[in-house]
C-alpha atoms as a PDB file:
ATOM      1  CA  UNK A   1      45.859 128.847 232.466  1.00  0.00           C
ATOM      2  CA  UNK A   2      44.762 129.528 228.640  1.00  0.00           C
ATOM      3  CA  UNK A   3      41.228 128.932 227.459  1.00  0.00           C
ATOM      4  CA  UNK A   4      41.011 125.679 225.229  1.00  0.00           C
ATOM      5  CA  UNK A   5      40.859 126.178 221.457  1.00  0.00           C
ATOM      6  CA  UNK A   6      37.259 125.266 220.309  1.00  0.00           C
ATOM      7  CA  UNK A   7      35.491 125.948 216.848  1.00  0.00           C
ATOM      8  CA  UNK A   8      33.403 128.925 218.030  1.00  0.00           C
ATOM      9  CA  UNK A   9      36.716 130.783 219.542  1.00  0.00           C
ATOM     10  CA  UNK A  10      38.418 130.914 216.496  1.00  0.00           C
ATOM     11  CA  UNK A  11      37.202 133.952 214.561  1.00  0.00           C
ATOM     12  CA  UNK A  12      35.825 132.585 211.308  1.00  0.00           C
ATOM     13  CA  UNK A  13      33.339 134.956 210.653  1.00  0.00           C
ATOM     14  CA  UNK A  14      36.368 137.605 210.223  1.00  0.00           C
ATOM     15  CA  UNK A  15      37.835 134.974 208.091  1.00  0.00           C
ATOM     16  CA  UNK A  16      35.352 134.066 205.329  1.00  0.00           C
ATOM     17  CA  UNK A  17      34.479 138.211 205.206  1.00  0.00           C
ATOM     18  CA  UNK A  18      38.421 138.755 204.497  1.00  0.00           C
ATOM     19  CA  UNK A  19      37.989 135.600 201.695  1.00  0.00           C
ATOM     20  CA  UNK A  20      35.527 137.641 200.286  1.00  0.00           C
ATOM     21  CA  UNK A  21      37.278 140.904 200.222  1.00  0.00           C
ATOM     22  CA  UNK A  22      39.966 139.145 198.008  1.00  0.00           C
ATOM     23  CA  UNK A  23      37.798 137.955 195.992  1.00  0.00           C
ATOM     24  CA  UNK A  24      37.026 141.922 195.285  1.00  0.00           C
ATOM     25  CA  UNK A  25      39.646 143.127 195.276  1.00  0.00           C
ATOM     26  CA  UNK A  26      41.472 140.605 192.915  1.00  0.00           C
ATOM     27  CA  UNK A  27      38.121 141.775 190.648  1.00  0.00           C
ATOM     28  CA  UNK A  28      38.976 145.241 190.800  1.00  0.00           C
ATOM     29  CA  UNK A  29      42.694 145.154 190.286  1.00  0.00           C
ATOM     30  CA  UNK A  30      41.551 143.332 187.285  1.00  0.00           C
ATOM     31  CA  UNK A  31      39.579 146.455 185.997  1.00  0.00           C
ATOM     32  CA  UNK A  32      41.998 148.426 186.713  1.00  0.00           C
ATOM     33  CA  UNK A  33      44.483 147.147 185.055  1.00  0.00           C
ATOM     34  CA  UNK A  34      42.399 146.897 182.032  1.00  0.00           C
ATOM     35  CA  UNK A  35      41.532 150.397 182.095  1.00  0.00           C
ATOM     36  CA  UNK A  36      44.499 151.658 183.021  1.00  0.00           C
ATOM     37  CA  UNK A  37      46.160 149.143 179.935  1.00  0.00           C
ATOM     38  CA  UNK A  38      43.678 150.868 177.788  1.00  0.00           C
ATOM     39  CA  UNK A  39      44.679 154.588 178.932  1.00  0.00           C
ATOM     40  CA  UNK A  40      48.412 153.887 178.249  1.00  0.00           C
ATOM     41  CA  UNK A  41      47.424 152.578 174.809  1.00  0.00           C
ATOM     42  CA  UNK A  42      46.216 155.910 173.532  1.00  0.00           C
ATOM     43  CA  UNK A  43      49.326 157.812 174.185  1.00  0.00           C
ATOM     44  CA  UNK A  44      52.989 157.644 174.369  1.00  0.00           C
ATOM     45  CA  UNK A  45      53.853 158.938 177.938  1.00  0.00           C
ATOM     46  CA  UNK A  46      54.933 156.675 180.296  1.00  0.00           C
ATOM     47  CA  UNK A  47      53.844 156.427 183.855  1.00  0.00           C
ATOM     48  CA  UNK A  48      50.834 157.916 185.062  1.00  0.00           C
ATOM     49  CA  UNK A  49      50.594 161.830 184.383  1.00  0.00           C
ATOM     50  CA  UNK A  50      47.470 163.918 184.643  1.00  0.00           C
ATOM     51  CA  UNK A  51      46.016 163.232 181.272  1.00  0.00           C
ATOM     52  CA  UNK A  52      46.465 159.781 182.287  1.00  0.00           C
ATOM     53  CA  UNK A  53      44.147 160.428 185.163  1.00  0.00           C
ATOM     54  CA  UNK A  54      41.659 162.027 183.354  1.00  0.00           C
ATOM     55  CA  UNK A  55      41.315 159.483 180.666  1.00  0.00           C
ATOM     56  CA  UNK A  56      41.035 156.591 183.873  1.00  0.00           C
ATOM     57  CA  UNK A  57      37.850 158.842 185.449  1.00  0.00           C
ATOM     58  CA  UNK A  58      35.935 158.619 182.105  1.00  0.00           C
ATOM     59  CA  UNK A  59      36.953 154.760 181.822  1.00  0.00           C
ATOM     60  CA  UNK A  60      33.983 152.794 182.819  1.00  0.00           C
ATOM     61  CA  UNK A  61      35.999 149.603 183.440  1.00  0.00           C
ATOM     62  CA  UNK A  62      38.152 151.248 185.717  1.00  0.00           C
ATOM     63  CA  UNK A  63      35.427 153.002 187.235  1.00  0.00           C
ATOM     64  CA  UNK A  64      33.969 149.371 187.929  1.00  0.00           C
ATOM     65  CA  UNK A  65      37.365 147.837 189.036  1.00  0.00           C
ATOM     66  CA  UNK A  66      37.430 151.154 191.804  1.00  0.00           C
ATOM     67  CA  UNK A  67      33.580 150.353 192.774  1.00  0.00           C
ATOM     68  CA  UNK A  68      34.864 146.591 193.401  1.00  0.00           C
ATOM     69  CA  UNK A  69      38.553 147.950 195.124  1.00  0.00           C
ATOM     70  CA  UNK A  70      35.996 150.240 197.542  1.00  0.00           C
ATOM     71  CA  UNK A  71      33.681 147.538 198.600  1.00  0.00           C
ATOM     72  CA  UNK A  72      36.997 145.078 199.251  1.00  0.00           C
ATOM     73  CA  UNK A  73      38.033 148.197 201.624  1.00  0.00           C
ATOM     74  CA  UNK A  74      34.662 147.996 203.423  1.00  0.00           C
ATOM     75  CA  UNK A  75      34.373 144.449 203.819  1.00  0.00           C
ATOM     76  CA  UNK A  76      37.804 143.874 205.139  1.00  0.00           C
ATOM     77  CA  UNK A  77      37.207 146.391 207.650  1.00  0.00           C
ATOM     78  CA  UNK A  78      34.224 144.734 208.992  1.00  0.00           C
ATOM     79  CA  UNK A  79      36.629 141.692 208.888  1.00  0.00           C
ATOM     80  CA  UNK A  80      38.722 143.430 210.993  1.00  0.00           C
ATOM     81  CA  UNK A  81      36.510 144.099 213.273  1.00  0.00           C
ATOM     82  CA  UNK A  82      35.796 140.470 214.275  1.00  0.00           C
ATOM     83  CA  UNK A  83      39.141 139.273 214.646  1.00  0.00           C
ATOM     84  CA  UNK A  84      42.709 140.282 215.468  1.00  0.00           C
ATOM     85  CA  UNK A  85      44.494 142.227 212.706  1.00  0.00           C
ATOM     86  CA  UNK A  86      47.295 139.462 212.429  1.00  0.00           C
ATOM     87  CA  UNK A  87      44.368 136.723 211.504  1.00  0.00           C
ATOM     88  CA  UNK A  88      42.671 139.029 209.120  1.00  0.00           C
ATOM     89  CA  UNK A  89      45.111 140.787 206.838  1.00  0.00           C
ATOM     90  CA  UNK A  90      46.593 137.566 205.525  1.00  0.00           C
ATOM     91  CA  UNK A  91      43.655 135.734 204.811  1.00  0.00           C
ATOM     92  CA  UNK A  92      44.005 138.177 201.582  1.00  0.00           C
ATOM     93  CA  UNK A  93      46.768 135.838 199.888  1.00  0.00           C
ATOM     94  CA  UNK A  94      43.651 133.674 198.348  1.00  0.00           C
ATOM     95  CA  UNK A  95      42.846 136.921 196.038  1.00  0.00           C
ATOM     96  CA  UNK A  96      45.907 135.147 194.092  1.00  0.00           C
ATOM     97  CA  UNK A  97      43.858 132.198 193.011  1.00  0.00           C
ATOM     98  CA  UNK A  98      40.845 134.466 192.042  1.00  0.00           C
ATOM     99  CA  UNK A  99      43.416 136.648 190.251  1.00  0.00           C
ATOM    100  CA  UNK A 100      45.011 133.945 188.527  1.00  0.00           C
ATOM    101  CA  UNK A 101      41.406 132.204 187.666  1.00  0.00           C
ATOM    102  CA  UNK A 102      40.119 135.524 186.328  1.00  0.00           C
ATOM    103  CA  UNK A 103      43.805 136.069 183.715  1.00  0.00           C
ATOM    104  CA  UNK A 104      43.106 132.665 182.857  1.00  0.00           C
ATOM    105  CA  UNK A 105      39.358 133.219 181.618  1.00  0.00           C
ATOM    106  CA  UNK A 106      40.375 136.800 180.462  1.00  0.00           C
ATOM    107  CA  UNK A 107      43.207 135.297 177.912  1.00  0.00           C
ATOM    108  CA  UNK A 108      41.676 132.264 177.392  1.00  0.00           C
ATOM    109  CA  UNK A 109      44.578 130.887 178.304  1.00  0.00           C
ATOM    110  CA  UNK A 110      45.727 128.614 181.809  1.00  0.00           C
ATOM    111  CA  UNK A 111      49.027 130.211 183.579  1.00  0.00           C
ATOM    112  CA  UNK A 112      51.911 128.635 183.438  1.00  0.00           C
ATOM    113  CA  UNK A 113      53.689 125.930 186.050  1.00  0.00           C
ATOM    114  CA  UNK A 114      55.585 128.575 186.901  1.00  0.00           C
ATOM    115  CA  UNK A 115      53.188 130.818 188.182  1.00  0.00           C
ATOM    116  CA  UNK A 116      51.497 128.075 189.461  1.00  0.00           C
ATOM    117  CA  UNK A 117      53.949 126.974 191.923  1.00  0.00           C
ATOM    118  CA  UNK A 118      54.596 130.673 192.605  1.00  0.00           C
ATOM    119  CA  UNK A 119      51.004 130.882 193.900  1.00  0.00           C
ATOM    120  CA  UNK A 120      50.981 128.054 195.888  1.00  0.00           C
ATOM    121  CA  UNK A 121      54.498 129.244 197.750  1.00  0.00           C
ATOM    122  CA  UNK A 122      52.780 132.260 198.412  1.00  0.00           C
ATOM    123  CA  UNK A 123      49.431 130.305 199.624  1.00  0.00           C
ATOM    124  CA  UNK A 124      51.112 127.969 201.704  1.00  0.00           C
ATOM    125  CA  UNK A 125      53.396 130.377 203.370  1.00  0.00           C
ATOM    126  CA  UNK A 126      50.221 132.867 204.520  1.00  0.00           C
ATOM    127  CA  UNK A 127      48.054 129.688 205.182  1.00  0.00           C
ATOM    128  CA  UNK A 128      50.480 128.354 207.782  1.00  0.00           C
ATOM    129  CA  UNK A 129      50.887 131.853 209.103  1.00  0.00           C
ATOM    130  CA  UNK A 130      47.160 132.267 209.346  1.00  0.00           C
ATOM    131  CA  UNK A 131      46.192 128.627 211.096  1.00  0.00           C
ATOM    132  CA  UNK A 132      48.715 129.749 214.336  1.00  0.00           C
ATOM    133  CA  UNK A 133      47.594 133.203 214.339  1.00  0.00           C
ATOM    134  CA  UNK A 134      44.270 132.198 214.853  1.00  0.00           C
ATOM    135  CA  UNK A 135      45.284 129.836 217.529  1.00  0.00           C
ATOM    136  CA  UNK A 136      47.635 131.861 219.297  1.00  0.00           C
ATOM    137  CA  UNK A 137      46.353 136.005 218.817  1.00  0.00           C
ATOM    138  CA  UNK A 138      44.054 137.912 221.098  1.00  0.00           C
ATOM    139  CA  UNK A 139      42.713 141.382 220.339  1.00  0.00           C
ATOM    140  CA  UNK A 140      43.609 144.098 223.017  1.00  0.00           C
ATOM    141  CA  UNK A 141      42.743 147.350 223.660  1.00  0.00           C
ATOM    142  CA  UNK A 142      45.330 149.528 221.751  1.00  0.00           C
ATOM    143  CA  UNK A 143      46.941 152.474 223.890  1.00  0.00           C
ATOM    144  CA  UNK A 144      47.621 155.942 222.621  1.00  0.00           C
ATOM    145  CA  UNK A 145      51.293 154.906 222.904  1.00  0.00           C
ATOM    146  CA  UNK A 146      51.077 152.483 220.459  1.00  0.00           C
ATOM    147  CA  UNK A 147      49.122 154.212 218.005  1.00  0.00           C
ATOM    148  CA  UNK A 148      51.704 157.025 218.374  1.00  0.00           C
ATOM    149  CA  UNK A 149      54.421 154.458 217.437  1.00  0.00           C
ATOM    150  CA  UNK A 150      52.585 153.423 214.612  1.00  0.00           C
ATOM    151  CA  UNK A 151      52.381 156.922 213.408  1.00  0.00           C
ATOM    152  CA  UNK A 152      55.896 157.834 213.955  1.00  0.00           C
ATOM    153  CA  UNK A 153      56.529 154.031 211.639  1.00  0.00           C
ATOM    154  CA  UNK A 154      54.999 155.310 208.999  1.00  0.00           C
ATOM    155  CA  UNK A 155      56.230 158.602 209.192  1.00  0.00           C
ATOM    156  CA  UNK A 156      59.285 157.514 208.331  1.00  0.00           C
ATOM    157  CA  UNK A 157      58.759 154.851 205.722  1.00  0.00           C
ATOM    158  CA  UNK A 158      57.113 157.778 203.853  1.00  0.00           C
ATOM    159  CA  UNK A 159      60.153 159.428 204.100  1.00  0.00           C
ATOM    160  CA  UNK A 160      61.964 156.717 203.171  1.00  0.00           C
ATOM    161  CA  UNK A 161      59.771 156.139 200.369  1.00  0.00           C
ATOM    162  CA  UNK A 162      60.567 159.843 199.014  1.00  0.00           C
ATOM    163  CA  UNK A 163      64.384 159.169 199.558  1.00  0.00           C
ATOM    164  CA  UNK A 164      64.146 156.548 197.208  1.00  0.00           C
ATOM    165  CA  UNK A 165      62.499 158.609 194.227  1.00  0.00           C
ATOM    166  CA  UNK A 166      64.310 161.625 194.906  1.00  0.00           C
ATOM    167  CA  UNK A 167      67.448 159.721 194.296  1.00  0.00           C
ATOM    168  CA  UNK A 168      65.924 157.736 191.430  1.00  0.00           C
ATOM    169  CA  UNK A 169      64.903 161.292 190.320  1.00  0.00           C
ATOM    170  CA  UNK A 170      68.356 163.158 190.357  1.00  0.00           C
ATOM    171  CA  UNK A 171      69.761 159.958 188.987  1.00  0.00           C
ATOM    172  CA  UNK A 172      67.697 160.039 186.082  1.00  0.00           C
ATOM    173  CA  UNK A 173      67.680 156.018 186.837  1.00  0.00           C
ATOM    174  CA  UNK A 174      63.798 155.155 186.931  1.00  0.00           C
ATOM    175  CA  UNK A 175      63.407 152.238 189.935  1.00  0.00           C
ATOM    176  CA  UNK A 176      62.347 148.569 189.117  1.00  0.00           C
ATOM    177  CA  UNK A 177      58.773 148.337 188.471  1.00  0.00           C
ATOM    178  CA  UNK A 178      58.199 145.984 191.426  1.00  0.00           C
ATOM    179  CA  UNK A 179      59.730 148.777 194.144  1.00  0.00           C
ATOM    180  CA  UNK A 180      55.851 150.197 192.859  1.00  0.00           C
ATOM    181  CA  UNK A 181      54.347 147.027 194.272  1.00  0.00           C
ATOM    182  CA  UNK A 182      56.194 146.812 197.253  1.00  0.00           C
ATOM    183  CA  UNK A 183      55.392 150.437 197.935  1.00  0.00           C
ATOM    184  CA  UNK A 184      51.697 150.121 197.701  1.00  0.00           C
ATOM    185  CA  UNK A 185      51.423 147.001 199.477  1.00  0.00           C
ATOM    186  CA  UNK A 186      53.816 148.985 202.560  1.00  0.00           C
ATOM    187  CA  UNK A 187      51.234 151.460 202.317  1.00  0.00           C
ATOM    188  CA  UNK A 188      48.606 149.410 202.532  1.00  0.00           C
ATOM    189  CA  UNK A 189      49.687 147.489 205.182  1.00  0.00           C
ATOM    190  CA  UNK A 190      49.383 150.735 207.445  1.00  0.00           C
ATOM    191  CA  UNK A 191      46.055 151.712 206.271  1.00  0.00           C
ATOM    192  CA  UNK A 192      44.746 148.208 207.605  1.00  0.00           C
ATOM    193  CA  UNK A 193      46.822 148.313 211.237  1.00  0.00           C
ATOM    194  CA  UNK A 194      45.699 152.368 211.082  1.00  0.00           C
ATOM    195  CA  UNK A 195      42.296 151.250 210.360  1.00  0.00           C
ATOM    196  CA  UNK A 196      41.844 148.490 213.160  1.00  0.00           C
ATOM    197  CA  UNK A 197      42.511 151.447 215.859  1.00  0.00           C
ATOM    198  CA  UNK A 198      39.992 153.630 214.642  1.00  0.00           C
ATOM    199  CA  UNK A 199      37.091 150.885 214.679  1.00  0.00           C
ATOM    200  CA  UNK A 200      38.418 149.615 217.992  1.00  0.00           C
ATOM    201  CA  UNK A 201      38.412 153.317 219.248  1.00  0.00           C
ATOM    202  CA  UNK A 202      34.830 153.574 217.670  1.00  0.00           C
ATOM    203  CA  UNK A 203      33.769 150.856 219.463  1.00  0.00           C
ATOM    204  CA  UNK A 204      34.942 151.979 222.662  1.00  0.00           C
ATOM    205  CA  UNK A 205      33.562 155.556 221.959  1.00  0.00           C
ATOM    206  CA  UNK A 206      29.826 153.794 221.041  1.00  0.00           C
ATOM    207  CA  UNK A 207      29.652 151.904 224.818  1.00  0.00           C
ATOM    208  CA  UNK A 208      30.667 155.093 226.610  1.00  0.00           C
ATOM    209  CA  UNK A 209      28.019 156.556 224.796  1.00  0.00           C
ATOM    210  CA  UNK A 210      26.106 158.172 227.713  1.00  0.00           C
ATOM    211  CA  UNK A 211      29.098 159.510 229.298  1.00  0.00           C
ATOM    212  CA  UNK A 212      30.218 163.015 228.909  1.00  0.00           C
ATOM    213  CA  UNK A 213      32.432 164.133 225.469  1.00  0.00           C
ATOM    214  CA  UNK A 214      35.562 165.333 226.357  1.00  0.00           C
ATOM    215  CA  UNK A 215      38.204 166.308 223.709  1.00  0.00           C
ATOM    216  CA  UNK A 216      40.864 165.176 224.842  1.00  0.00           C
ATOM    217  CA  UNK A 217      44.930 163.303 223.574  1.00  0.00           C
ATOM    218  CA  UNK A 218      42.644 160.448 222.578  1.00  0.00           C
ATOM    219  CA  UNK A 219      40.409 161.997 220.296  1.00  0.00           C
ATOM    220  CA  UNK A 220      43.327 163.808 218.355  1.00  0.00           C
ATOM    221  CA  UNK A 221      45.381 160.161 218.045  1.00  0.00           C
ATOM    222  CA  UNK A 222      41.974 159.432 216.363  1.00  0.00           C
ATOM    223  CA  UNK A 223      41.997 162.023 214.202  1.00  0.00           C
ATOM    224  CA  UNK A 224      45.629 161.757 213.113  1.00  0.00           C
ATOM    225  CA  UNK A 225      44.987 158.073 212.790  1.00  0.00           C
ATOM    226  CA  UNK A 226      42.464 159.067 209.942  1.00  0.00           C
ATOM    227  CA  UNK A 227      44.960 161.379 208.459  1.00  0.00           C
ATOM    228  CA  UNK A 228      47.153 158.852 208.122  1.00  0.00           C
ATOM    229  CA  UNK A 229      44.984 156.240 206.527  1.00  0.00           C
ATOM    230  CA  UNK A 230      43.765 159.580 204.259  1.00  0.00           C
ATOM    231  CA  UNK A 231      47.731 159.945 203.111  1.00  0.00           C
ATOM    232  CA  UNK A 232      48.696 156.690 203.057  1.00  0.00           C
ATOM    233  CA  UNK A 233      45.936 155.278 201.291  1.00  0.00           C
ATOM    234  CA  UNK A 234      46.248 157.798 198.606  1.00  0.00           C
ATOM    235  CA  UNK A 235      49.442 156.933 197.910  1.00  0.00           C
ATOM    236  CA  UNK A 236      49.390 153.194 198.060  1.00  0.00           C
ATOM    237  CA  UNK A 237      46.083 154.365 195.670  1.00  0.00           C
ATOM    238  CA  UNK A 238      48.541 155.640 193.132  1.00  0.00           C
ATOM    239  CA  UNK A 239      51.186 153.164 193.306  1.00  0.00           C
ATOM    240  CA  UNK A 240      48.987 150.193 192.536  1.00  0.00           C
ATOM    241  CA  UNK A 241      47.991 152.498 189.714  1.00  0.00           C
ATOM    242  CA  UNK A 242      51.578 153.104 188.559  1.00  0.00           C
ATOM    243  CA  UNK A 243      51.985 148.907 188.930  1.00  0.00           C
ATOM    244  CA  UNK A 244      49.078 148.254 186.691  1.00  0.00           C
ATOM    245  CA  UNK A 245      51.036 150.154 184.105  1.00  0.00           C
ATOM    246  CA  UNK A 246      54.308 148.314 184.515  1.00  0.00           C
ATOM    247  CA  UNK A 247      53.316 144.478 185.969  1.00  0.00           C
ATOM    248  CA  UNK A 248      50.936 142.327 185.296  1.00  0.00           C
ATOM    249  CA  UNK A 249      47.512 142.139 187.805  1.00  0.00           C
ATOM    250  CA  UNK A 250      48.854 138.791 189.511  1.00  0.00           C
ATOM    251  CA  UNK A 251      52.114 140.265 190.675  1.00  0.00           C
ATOM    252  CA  UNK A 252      50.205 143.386 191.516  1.00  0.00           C
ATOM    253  CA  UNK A 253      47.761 141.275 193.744  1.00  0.00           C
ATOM    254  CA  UNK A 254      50.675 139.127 195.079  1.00  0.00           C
ATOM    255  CA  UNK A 255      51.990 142.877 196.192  1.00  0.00           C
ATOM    256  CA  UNK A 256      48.490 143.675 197.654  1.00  0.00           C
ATOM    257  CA  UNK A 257      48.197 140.316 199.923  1.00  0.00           C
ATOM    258  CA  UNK A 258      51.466 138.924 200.641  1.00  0.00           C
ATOM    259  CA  UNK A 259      53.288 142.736 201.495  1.00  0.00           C
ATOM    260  CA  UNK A 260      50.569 144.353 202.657  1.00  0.00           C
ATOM    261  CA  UNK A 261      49.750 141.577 205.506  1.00  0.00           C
ATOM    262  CA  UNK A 262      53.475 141.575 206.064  1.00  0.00           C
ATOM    263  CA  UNK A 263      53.476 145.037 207.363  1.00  0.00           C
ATOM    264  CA  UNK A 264      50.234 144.595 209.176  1.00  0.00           C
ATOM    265  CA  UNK A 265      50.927 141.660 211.057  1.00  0.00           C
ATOM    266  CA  UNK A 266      54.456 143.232 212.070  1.00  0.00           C
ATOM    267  CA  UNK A 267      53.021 146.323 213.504  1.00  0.00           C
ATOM    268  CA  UNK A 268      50.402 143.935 215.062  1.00  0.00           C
ATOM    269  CA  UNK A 269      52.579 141.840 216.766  1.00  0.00           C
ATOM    270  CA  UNK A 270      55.901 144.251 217.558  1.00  0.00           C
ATOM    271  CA  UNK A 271      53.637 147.279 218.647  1.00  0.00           C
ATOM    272  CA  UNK A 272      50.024 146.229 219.020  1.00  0.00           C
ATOM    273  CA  UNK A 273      50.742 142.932 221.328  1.00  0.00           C
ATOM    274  CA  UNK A 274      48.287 140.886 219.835  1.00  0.00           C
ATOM    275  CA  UNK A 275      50.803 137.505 219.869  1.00  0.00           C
ATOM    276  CA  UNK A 276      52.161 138.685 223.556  1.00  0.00           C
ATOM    277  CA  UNK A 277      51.893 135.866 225.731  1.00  0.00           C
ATOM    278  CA  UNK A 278      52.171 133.321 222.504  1.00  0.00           C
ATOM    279  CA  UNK A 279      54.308 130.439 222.543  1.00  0.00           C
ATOM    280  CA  UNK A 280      57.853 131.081 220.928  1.00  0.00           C
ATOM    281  CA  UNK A 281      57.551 128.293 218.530  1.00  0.00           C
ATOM    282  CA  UNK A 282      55.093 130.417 217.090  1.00  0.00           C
ATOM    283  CA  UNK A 283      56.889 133.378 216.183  1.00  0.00           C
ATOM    284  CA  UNK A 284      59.310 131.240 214.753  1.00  0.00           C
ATOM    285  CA  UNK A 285      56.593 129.746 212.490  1.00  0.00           C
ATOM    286  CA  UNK A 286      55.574 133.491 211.599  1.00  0.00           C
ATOM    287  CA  UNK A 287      58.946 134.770 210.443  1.00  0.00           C
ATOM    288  CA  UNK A 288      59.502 131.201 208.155  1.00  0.00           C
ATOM    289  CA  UNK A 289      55.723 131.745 206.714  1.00  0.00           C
ATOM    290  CA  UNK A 290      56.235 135.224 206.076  1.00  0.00           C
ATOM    291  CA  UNK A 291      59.696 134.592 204.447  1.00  0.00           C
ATOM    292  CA  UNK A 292      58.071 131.905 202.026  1.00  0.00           C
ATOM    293  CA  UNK A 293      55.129 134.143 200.989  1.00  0.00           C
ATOM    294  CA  UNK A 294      57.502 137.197 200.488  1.00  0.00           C
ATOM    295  CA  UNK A 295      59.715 134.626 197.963  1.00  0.00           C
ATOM    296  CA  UNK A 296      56.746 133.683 196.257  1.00  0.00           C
ATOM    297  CA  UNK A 297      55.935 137.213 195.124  1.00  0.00           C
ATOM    298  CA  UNK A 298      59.335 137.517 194.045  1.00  0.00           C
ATOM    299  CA  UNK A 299      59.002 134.416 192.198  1.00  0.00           C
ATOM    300  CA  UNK A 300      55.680 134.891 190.506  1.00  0.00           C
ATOM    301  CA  UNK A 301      56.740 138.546 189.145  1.00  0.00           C
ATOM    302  CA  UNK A 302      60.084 136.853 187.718  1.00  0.00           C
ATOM    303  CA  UNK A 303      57.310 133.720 186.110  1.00  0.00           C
ATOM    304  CA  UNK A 304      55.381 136.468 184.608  1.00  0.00           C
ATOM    305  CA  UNK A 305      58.430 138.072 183.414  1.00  0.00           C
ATOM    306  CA  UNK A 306      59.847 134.924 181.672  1.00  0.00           C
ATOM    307  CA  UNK A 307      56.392 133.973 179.958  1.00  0.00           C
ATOM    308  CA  UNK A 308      56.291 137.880 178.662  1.00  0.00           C
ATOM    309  CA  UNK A 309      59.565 137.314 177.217  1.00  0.00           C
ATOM    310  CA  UNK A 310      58.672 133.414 175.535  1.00  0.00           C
ATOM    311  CA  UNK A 311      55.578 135.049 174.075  1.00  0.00           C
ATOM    312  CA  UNK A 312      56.854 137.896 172.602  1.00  0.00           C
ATOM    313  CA  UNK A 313      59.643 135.531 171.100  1.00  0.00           C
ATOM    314  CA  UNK A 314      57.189 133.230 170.139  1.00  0.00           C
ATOM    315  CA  UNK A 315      55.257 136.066 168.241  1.00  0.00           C
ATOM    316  CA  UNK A 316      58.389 137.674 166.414  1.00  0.00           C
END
């Protein structure tokens, strides 16, 4: 028999704190990418090289838009820790509005209907996701076999990831600027699910807190678990940086909240459980949300691209 669906079960206050963490982190990607457009201005090397790095530590706006990306980090981990992963992560898809809002106050300028309908694809498609997964998802205890399988997932999308450059590398064929977003948001998407298991693990460590320490399996999972979060963040850390250089901050945003909660909510439902025992209508509704969000990125970098090329026609 399941427990009836009332206001105070559905986890809200892990909601509006994950509505707030977009609204950071769209404010931060927005630094960023102004210091980072800023950097690239004052030289002629492309991509993001170590004089390019320097120049972004002494840039006080992208100092500011990494203060803001920080504080997104911490809220949405408190977020996390009041509801189920697959609730959480794609409650991030409204940083597109504040993205778009803050472009269209930057440039003085409202975005297109294009990108406008882009957005909303990508809003509708994580909203509808988001309203079941709050009906239908429990948090659980997470095992050391799962986080193990999580570990050995990302294991190998890093080494997929590498494949990919390598080739590009050798091939001396540089890779489409939105593979950058995609990687990030993978990334990303792994530090969140990695995250969850260390606060759950934290909170089971803090109520056995007069019981004897033992180092045991557990305890090195944990510490792994940190590792990877360490890695993977860094990376997705320096892809959104190579992104700012090559897309605009809306598609890099779209990148951030629509892959990113992709990923998470996959490894939350395949290998954390937290839709087991859900209806099956409802992972059909997942896989058709997820589907429409993933277009709309795909549509609102391909928007930007088109009003790039209109204004730089209408300029010439």
């Amino acid at each position: 028999m399941t427990e009836p669906v009332t206001l105070t079960s559905l986890p809200l206050a892990g909601i509006a704190l994950a509505v707030v963490a977009a609204l950071l982190l769209s404010l931060g990607n927005e630094l960023q990418s102004r210091g980072v457009g800023k950097v690239s201005a004052q030289g002629e090397a492309t991509g993001l090289g170590l004089k390019q790095v320097k120049r972004l530590m002494r840039s006080r706006v992208w100092l500011l838009g990494t203060l803001s990306l920080g504080a997104a980090i911490l809220v949405q981990l408190a977020s996390l820790s009041l509801a189920p992963l697959i609730v959480v992560q794609p409650v991030g898809v409204t940083a597109l509005v504040f993205a778009a809002l803050l472009t269209a106050w930057a440039t003085k300028r409202l975005p297109t209907k294009r990108v406008v309908r882009a957005i909303l694809i990508c809003i509708a498609g994580v909203g509808v996701f988001v309203a079941v997964a709050a009906v239908v998802s429990k948090q659980r205890p997470i095992r050391d076999e799962q986080l193990i399988a999580i570990l050995i997932v990302l294991a190998v999308v890093l080494l997929a990831i590498a494949a990919v450059f390598v080739v590009s590398r050798v091939r001396k064929k540089p890779v489409h600027p939105i593979l950058h977003v995609f990687a990030g948001g993978i990334l990303a998407g792994f530090v969140a699910s990695l995250g969850k298991t260390v606060i759950l693990r934290v909170q089971s460590a803090l109520s056995e807190l007069g019981e004897e320490f033992r180092f045991d399996s557990g305890i090195v999972l944990t510490l792994l678990c940190l590792l990877g979060i360490i890695v993977g963040g860094g990376l997705s850390i320096y892809f959104v940086q190579l992104s700012h250089v090559e897309s605009k901050p809306e598609v890099v945003v779209a990148g951030l909240t629509v892959i990113d909660p992709v990923v998470a909510v996959v490894l939350g439902i395949v290998i954390l459980g937290e839709a087991a025992g859900a209806p099956l209508w409802s992972i059909f509704v997942f896989v058709l949300a997820g589907a429409v969000a993933i277009a709309g990125v795909f549509l609102l970098s391909r928007a930007q691209n088109k009003d790039d090329r209109l204004a730089a026609e209408a300029s010439s």
